[in-house]
Protein backbone atom coordinates (compact mmCIF):
# COMPACT_ATOMS: atom_id res chain seq x y z
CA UNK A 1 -59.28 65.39 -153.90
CA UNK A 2 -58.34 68.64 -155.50
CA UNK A 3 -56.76 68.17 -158.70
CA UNK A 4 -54.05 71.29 -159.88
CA UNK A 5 -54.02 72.34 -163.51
CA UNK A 6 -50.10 72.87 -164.67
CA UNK A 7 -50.10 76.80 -166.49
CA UNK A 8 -50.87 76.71 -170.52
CA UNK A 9 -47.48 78.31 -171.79
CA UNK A 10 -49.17 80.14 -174.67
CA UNK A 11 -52.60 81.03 -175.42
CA UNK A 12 -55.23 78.29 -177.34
CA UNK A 13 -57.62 80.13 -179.65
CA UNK A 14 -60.21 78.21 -181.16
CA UNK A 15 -62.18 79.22 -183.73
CA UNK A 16 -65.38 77.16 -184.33
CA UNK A 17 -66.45 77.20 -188.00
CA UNK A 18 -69.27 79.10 -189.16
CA UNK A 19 -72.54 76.88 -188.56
CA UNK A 20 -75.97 77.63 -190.55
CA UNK A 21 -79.35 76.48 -189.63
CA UNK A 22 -82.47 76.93 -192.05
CA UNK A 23 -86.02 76.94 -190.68
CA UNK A 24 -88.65 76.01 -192.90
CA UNK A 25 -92.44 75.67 -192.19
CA UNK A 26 -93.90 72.91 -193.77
CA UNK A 27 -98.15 73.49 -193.88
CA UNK A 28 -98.99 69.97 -195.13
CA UNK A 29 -97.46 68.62 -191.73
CA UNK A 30 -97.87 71.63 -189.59
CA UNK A 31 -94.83 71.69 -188.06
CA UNK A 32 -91.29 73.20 -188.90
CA UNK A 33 -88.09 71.98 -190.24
CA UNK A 34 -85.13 72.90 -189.21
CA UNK A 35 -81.90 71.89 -191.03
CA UNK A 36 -78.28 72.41 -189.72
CA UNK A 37 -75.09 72.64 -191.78
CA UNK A 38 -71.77 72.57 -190.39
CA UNK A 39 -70.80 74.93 -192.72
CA UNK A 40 -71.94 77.24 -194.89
CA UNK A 41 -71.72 76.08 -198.90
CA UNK A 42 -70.61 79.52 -199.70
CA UNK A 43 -69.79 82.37 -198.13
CA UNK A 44 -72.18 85.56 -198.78
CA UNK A 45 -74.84 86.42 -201.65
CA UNK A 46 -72.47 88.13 -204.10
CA UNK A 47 -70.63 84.51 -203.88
CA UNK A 48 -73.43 83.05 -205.06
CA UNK A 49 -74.15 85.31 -207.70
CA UNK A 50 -70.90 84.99 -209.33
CA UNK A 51 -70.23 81.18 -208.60
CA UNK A 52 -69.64 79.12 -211.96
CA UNK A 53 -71.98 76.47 -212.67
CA UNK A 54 -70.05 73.50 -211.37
CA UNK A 55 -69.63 75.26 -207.88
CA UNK A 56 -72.97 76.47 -207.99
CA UNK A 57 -74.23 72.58 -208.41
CA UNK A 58 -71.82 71.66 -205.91
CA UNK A 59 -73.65 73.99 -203.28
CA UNK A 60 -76.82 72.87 -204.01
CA UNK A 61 -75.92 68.82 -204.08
CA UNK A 62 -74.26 69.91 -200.35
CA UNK A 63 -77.55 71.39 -199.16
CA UNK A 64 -79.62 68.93 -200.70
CA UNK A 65 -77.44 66.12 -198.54
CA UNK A 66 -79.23 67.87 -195.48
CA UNK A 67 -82.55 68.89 -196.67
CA UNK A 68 -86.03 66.72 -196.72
CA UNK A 69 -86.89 65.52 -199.91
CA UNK A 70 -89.54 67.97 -200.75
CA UNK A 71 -87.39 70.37 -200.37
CA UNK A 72 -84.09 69.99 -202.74
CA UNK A 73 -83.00 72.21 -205.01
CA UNK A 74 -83.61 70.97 -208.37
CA UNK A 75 -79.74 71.22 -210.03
CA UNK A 76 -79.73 68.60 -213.16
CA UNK A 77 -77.96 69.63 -216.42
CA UNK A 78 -81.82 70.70 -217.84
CA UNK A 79 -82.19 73.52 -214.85
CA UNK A 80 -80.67 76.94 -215.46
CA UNK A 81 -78.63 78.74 -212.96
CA UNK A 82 -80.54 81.84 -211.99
CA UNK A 83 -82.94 79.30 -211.20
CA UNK A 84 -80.87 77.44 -208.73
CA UNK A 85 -79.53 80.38 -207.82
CA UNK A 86 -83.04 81.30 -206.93
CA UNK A 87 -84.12 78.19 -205.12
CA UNK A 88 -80.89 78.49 -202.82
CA UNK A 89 -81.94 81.91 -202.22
CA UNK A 90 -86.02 80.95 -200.83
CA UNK A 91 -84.68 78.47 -198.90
């Protein structure tokens, strides 16, 4: 049975949001990780550069939601920014 599709009146545009995927080789287990964000937690590197502390943490807690244990960032009051700023960065 053929089934007829009535015509779409306007155009549909959908626009999937940016996804991000990290691959990280892990030599104790010899194998590699691969984490997947929906989205990005910011934007581009000069975002990340100039983020204030509190949005800079916030990145980091959202990445750390996805990563492996051994691999968090480190973000606690006692860690400075360049260095988080650094860990996002390797990863």
């Amino acid at each position: 049975m053929d089934t007829v599709r009535p015509p779409i009146s306007r155009p549909l545009y959908y626009t999937p949001p940016p996804a991000v995927a990290l691959q990280t080789t892990s030599l104790s287990t010899d194998s590699i990780i691969i984490t997947s964000f929906q989205r990005a937690p910011f934007c581009c590197h000069e975002d990340l550069v100039t983020m204030p502390r509190p949005e800079l943490v916030q990145a980091a807690e959202s990445i750390n939601e996805r990563l492996p244990k051994a691999l968090q960032i480190a973000c606690g009051d006692d860690v400075e920014d360049a260095d988080i700023r650094r860990a996002i960065e390797v990863l």
